[in-house]
Each structure stands twice: as structure tokens, then as C-alpha cells.
Protein backbone atom coordinates (compact mmCIF):
# COMPACT_ATOMS: atom_id res chain seq x y z
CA UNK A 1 0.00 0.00 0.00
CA UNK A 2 2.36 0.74 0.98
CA UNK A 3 1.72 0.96 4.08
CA UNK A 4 5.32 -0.24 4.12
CA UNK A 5 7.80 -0.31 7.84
CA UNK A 6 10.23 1.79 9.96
CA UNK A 7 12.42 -0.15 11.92
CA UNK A 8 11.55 -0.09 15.36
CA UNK A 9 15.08 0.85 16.94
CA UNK A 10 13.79 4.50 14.96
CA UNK A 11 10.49 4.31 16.51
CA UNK A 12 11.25 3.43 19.35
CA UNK A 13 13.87 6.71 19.69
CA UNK A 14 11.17 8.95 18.34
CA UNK A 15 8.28 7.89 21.20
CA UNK A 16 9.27 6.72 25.02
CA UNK A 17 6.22 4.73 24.89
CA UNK A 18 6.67 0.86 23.51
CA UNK A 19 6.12 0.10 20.40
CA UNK A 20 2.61 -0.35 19.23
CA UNK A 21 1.28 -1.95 15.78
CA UNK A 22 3.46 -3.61 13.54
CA UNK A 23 7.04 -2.09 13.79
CA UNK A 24 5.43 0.57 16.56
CA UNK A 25 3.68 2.10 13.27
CA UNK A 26 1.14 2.24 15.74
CA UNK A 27 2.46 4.21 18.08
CA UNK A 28 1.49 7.53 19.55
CA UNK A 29 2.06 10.97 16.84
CA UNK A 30 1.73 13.55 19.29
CA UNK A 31 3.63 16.76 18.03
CA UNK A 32 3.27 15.50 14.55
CA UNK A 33 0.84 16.69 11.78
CA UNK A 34 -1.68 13.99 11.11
CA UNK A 35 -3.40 13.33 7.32
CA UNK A 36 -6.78 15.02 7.03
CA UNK A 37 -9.38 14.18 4.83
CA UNK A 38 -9.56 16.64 1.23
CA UNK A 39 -6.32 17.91 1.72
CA UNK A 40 -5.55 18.54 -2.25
CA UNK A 41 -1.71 16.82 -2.56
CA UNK A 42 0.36 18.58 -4.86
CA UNK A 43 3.00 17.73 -7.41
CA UNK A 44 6.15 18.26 -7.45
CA UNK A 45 6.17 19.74 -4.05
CA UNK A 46 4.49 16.27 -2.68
CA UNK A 47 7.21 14.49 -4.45
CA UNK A 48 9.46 15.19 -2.22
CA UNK A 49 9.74 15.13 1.83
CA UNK A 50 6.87 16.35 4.58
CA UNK A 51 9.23 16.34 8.02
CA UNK A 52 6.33 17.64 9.77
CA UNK A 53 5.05 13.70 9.68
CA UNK A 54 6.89 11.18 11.48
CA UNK A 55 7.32 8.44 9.01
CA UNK A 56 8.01 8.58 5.07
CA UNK A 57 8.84 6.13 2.15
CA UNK A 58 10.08 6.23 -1.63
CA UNK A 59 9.10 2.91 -2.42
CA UNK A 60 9.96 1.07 -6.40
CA UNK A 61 9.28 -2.29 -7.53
CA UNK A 62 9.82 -4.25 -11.00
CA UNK A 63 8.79 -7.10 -12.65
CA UNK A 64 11.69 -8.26 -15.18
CA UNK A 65 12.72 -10.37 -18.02
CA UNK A 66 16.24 -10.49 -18.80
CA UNK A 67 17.74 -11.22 -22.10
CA UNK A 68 18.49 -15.02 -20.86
CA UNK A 69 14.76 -14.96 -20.58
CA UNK A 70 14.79 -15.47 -17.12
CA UNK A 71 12.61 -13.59 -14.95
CA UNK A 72 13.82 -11.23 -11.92
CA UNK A 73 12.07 -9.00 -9.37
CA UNK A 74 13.52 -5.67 -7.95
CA UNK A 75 12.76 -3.67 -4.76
CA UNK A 76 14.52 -0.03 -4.17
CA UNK A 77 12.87 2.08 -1.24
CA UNK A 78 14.20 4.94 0.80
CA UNK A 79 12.08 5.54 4.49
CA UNK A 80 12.18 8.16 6.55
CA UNK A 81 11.79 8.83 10.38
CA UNK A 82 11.13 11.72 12.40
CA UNK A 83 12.98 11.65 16.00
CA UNK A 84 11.15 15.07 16.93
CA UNK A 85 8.46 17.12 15.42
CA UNK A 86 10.88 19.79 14.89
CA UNK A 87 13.83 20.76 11.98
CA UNK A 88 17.42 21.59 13.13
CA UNK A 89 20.30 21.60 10.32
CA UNK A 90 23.59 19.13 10.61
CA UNK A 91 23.94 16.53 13.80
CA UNK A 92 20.93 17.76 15.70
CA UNK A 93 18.51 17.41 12.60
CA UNK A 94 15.92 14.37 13.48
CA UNK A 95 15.67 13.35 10.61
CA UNK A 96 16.87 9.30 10.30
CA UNK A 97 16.94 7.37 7.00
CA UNK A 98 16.87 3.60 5.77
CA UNK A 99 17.25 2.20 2.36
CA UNK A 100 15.98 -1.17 1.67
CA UNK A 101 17.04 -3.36 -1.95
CA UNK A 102 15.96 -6.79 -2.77
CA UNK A 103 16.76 -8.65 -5.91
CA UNK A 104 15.12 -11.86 -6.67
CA UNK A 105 15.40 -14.82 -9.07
CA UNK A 106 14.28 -18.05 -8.94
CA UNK A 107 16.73 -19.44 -7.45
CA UNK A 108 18.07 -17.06 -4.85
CA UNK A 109 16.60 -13.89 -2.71
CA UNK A 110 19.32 -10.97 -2.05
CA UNK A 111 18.68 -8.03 0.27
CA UNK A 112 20.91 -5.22 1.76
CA UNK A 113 20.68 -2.17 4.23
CA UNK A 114 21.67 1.45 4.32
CA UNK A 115 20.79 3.56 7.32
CA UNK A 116 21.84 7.71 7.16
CA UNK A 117 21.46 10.68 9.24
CA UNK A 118 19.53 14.02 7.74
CA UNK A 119 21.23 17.42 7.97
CA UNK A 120 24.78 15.92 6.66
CA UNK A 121 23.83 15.07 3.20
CA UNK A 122 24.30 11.35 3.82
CA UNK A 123 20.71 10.68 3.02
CA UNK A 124 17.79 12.95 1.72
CA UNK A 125 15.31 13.73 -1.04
CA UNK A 126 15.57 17.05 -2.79
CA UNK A 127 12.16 18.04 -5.14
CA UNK A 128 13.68 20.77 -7.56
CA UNK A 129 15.15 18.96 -9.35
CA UNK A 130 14.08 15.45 -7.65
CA UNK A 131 16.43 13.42 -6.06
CA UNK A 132 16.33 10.62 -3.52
CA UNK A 133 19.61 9.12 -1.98
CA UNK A 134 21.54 7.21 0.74
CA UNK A 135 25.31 6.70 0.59
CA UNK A 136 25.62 5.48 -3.33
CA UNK A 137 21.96 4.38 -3.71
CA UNK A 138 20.30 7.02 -5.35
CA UNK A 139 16.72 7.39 -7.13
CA UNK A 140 17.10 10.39 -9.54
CA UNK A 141 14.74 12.49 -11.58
CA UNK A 142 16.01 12.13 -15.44
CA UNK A 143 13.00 13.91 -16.58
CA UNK A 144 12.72 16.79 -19.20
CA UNK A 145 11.34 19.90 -19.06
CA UNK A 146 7.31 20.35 -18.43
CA UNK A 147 7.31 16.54 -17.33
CA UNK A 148 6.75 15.02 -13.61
CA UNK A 149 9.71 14.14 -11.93
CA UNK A 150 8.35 10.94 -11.63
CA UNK A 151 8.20 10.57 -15.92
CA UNK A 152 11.55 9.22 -16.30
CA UNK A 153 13.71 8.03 -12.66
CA UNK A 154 16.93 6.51 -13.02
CA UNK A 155 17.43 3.72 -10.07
CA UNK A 156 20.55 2.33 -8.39
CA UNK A 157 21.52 0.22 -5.81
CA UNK A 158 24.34 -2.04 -4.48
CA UNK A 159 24.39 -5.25 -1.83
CA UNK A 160 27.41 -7.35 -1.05
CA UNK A 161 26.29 -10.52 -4.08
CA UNK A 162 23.99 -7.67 -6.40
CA UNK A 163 23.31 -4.64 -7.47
CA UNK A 164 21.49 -2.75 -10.38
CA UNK A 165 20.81 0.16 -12.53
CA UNK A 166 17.57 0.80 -14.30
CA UNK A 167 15.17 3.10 -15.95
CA UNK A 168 12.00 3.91 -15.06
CA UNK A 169 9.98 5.69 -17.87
CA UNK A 170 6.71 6.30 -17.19
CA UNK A 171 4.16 5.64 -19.93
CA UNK A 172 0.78 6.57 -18.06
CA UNK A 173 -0.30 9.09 -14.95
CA UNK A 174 0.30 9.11 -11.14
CA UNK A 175 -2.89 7.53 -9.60
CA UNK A 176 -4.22 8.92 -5.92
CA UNK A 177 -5.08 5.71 -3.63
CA UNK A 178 -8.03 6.11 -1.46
CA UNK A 179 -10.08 9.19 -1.50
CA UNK A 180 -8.26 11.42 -3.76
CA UNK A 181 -4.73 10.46 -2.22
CA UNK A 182 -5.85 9.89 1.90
CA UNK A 183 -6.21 6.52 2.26
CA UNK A 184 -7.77 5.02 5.73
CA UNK A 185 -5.87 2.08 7.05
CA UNK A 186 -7.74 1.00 10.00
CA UNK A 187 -11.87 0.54 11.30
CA UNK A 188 -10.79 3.49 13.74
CA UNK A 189 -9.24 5.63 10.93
CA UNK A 190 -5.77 5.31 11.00
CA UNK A 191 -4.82 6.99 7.70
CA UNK A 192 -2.15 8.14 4.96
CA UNK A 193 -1.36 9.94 2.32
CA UNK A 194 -0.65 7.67 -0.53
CA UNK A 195 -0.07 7.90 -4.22
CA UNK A 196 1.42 6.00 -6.51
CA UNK A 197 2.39 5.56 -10.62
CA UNK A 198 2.05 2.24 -11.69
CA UNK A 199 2.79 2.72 -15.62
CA UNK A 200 6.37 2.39 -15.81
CA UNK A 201 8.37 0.89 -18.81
CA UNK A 202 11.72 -0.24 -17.01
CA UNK A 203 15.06 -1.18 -18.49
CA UNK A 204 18.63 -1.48 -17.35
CA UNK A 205 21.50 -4.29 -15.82
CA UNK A 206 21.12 -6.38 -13.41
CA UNK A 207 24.75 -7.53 -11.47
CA UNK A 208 24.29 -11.01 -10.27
CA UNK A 209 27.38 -13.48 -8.62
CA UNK A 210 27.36 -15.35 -12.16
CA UNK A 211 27.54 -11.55 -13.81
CA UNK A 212 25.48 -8.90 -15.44
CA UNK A 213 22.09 -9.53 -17.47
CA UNK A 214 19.97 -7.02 -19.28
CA UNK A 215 16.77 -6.74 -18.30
CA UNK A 216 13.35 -5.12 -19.34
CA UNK A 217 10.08 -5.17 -17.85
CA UNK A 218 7.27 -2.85 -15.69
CA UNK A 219 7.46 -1.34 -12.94
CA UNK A 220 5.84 0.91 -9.38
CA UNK A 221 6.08 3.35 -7.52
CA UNK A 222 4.16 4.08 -4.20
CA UNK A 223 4.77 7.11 -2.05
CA UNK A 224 3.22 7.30 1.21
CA UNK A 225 3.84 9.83 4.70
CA UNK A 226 2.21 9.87 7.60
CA UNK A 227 2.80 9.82 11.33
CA UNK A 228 0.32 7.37 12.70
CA UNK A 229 -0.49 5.15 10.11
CA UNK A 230 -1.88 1.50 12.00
CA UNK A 231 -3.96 1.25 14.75
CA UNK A 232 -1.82 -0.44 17.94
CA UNK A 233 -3.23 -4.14 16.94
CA UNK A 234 -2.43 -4.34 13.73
CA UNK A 235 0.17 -6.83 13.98
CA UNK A 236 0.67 -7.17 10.08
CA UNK A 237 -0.41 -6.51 6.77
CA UNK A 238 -0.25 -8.52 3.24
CA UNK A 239 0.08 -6.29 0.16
CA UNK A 240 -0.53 -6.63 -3.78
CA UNK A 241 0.60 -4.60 -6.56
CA UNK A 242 -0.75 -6.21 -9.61
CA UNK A 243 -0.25 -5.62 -13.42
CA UNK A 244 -2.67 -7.14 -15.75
CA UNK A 245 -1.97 -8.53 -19.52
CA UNK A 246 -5.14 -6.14 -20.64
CA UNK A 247 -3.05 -2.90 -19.05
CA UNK A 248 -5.43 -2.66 -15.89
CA UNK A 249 -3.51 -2.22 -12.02
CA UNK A 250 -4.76 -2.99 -9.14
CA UNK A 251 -3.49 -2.13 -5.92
CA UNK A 252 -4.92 -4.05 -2.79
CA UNK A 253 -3.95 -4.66 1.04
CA UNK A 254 -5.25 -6.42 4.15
CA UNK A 255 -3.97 -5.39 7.34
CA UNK A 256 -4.65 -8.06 10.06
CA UNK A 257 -5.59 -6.85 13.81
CA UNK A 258 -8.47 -7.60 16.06
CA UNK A 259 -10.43 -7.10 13.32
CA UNK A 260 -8.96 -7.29 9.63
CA UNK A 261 -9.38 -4.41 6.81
CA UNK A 262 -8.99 -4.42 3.45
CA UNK A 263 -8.78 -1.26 0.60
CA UNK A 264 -7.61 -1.18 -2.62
CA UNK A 265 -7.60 0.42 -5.87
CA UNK A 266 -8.91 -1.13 -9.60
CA UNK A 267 -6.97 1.28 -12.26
CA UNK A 268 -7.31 2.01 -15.87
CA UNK A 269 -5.27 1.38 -18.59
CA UNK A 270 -5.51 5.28 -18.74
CA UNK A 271 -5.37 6.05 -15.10
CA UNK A 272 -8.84 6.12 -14.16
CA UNK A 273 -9.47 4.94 -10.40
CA UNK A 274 -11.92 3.17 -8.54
CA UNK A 275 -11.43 2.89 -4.50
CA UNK A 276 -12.26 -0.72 -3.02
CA UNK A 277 -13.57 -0.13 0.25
CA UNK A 278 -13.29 -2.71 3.26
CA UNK A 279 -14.42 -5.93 2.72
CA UNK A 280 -14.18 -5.40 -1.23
CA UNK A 281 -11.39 -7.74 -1.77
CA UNK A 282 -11.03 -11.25 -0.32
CA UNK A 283 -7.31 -12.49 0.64
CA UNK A 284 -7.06 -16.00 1.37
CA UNK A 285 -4.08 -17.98 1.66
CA UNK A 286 -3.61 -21.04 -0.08
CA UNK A 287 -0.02 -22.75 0.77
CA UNK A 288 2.57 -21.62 3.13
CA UNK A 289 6.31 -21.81 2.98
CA UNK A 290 8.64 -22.59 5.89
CA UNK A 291 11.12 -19.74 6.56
CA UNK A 292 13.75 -18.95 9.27
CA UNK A 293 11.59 -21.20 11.66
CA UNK A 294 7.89 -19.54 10.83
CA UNK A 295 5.39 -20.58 8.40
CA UNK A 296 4.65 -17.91 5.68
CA UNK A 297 1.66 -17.69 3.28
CA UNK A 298 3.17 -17.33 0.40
CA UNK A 299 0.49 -18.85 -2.37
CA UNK A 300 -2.88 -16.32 -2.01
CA UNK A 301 -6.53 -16.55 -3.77
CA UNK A 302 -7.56 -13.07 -3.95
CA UNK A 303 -11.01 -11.92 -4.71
CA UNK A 304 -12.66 -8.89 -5.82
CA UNK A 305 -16.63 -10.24 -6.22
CA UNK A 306 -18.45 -6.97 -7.58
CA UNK A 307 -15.25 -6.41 -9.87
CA UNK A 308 -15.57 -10.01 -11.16
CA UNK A 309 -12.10 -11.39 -10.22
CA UNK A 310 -10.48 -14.15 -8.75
CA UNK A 311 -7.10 -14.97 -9.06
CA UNK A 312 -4.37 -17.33 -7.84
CA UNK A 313 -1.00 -16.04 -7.44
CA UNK A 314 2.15 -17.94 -7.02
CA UNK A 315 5.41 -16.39 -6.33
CA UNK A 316 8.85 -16.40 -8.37
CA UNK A 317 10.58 -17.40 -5.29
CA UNK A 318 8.48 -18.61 -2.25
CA UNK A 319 12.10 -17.59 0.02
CA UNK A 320 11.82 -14.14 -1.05
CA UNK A 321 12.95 -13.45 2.72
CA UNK A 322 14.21 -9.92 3.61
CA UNK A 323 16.31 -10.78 6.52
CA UNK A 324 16.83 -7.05 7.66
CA UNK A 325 16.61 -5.27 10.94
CA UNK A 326 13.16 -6.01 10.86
CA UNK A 327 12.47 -9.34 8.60
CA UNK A 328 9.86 -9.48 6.17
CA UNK A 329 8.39 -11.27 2.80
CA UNK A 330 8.97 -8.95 -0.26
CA UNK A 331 9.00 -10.36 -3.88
CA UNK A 332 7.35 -10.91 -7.97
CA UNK A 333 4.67 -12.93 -8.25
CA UNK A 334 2.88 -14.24 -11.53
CA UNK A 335 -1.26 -14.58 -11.15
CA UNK A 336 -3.97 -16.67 -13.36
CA UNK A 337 -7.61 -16.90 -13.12
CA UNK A 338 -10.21 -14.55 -14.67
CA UNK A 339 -7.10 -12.31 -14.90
CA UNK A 340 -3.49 -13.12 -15.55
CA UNK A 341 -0.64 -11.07 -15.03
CA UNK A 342 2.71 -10.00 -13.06
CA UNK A 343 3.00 -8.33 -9.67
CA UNK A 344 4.49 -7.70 -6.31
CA UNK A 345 3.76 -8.91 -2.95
CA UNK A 346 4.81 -7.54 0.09
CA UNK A 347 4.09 -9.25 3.62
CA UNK A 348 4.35 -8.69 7.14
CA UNK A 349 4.50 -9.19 10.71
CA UNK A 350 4.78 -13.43 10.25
């Protein structure tokens, strides 16, 4: 969604309290601004950072074929936390930063980790022109004149066994999740701001321990700030980015608490968007995978009734394992049914 994580250690420095919710997403916001309803967001100014919220992520995934006609999945996302509701410049600014990359194939999962501090130019995000960054990861506006930033990003990132350098060009408009961008994450209202642009074209190299491969393929972005965004049960949340062989996206998450709640998003070929209130859209898991001692869904039936689909989706890698300061399921997945298509799923809190 993406509702996406902080890791606690950042959390837990910004709030005395314990952490609540999944990754203490849940904790308490005083001092921060908190997403209202109608607020018009704003481009390119929303493109880039809103410190007056606690928590913040620049979040990319692709779906890839590479020229050995393998297929690949790619992850690239830049968080950030707020220690203190206020700005300072060098050492005392609050801001903290994380970068998260994946890389998956069929045979093997890779992840790495990047953590910065704001006010030194370690990490950041500029808007004019855009630019997103930590250490030698960057995501960078390659856009021309009277475009979006977001038309044309150039992405890299480097682990210890990968790395990889790709365009994203996109080929359709951003799409507001939710009403008109705030999107409600919780039966007590919990909420974001969320966009995203799911019409990329991406290209670019993948480096792999056997060596490089060229690679092609679609992509996604999400952006998404807030300060509060789960309520304190929510101990989890499954989430689908899908792309479909007719051009449709759909976006569609179920956060799992004391009671569960669903939203998503049915898209256009041309952008047009239709919210899928809670309760809309059916997850249910169909085979689980074993993993560092827990047992992960990683096989899902997902419905949409009124919309008319039901899919099964089956991932690229079922050990798509980010084993990070806070461990979670992230990787491509393939779907058939009364749809077919590629996509992403993220997963949580197992």
C-alpha cells in the first residue's frame, strides 16, 4: 500500500512509549501533523519530503525479463523517520533514513541495508530537481522539461552478491489511492497519504554473482507519509501490486488486527481509479512456505466479487525473505484466473 515499515530501533527513539502496531507504526504521533481528509496533494512539491510527519517512504518495484529470458524482481525504497516534530540543520537534525534493496530470481533472494542521518547530506530527497539518496543508492529524476519528476527516474543500488541500474519511464499518470490520495488504514481511521504511478516501462543491468544480465520489464512506484499510520493491533499486513496482460492495475492490502481491513484500488489502462472499500477484496491464503523457523503464506486466492475477479498467485521465489533489521516477505509474483498477469507482494509481521 504501501503501508510499508520503519524499523523499530527509529520508533522506538522517536516515542518513550513501547512500540505499538506492527514495527510501533502504531504508536502515539503527538507533536506531529496527522493526514486530514480533502487535503488537495500537490505535485512536485508532494514528491518530495513532509518532516512535519513522522514516518516517510520512496518505495519502487519491478517485474523483469532479462535477455536469458529469465525472470527477476527488484525492490529499491528509501524511508524516513522523524525523532522530533521539529527541523534543526547538521547533527541535531531528526531526521533518520533507511534504504531497503531486494533482488530476486528463482533461485536465490538478495537483500541489503543502508541507514543515514539528515542534515549531513548522507541521506535525503531534494524536489527541484528530484532526487532521492543514501550513501551510493540514489533514485534520480532524469526527466525533461514540463514533465513530472516521476516521468523518467533513473534507479541504483548495491548489496554485497547484487546490485542494479535501471530506468523507469513512465508511460501513463500518477494515480491517488483512497479518497483522492488519503487513504484510511484502519476501522478506527488510522490513515495516509498515498499515491502511486504504476505505468512504468523499465530497463537497465542487473549484477548477479554469475555476472550482469539485461533486463526489461514494468514497474511501481508508491509514495506514502504519515505519522500514525496502523492502529496499535495491527500486527501485520499482506500487500498486492498487480499488473494485468489487458493494461489494468490494481493495488490491494489487508492489514490483520483484532479485526482485519482491506482497501484497494482497480486502475485504468488510462489512469482512471476506482477505491475498493473494506471488505471489497477477499485475501485468502492457499499454501505456506517454511522460513527462518515460521510458516509464511506465500500462495494467495484473492477476490474482488463486484469487480468479477479471482485470481491465484504464485510467487517467483516462495524464500523471497528480507532478513533485515526487521524481517519481512517482499517479492514478484505471476497470477492466473479470470485475470493473468505479473505483480508484487509484500508481507508482514509473520
Amino acid at each position: 500500500m504501501n503501508v510499508k515499515l520503519v524499523i523499530p530501533l527509529l520508533l522506538a527513539l522517536a516515542s518513550p512509549a513501547a512500540p505499538q502496531g506492527f514495527a510501533g507504526l502504531g504508536t502515539s504521533a503527538e507533536g506531529f501533523a496527522i493526514p486530514e481528509r480533502g487535503r488537495a496533494l500537490s505535485f512536485p512539491e508532494d514528491h518530495g519530503p513532509h518532516p512535519e510527519y513522522r514516518i516517510e517512504w520512496w518505495y519502487l518495484t519491478a517485474v523483469l525479463t532479462g535477455e536469458d529470458g529469465q525472470e527477476y524482481g527488484v525492490q529499491w525504497t528509501l524511508f524516513r523517520s522523524a525523532l522530533a516534530p521539529e527541523e534543526a540543520e547538521g547533527w541535531d537534525s531528526p531526521q533518520v533514513w533507511m534504504g531497503h534493496a531486494g533482488l530476486t530470481t528463482r533461485e536465490a533472494h538478495f537483500s541489503a541495508e543502508r541507514f543515514g542521518r539528515g542534515g549531513i547530506g548522507q541521506a535525503g530527497v531534494e524536489t527541484a530537481p528530484f532526487s532521492a539518496w543514501i550513501d551510493d543508492w540514489h533514485m534520480t529524476s532524469r526527466a525533461g522539461d514540463g514533465q513530472d519528476a516521476f516521468d523518467h527516474l533513473e534507479v541504483v543500488a548495491r548489496g554485497a552478491e547484487f546490485g542494479f541500474a535501471l530506468d523507469f519511464i513512465a508511460e501513463g499518470p500518477l494515480v491517488l489511492q483512497g479518497d483522492q490520495g488519503y487513504s484510511v488504514k484502519s476501522p478506527a481511521g488510522q490513515a495516509s497519504y498515498y499515491y502511486s504511478q504504476p505505468f512504468f516501462r523499465v530497463s537497465g543491468t542487473l549484477d548477479l554473482p554469475d555476472g550482469p544480465v539485461t533486463v526489461s520489464g514494468q514497474g511501481w512506484l508508491d509514495r506514502e507519509w504519515s505519522s500514525q499510520p496502523l492502529a496499535e493491533d495491527q500486527a501485520g499486513w499482506d500487500w498486492v501490486s498487480l499488473i494485468f496482460e489487458d493494461g489494468h492495475r490494481m493495488m490491494g492490502f489487508q492489514l490483520r488486527g483484532a479485526q482485519t481491513f482491506t482497501a484497494g484500488t482497480w486502475i485504468t489502462p488510462e489512469g482512471g481509479a476506482t477505491p475498493l472499500p473494506d471488505g471489497a477484496v477477499q485475501f485468502t491464503p492457499l499454501q505456506h512456505t517454511r522460513i527462518n523457523g515460521r510458516e509464511v503464506p506465500t500462495h494467495w486466492r484473492i477476490d474482488w466479487e463486484d469487480g468479477g475477479l479471482s485470481i491465484t498467485t504464485e510467487p517467483l521465489n516462495p524464500h523471497s525473505w528480507m532478513d533485515l533489521s526487521v524481517s519481512y516477505w517482499e517479492g514478484p509474483l505471476r497470477f492466473s484466473g479470470t485475470h493473468s498477469g505479473r505483480g508484487y507482494l509484500e508481507m508482514t509481521g509473520y
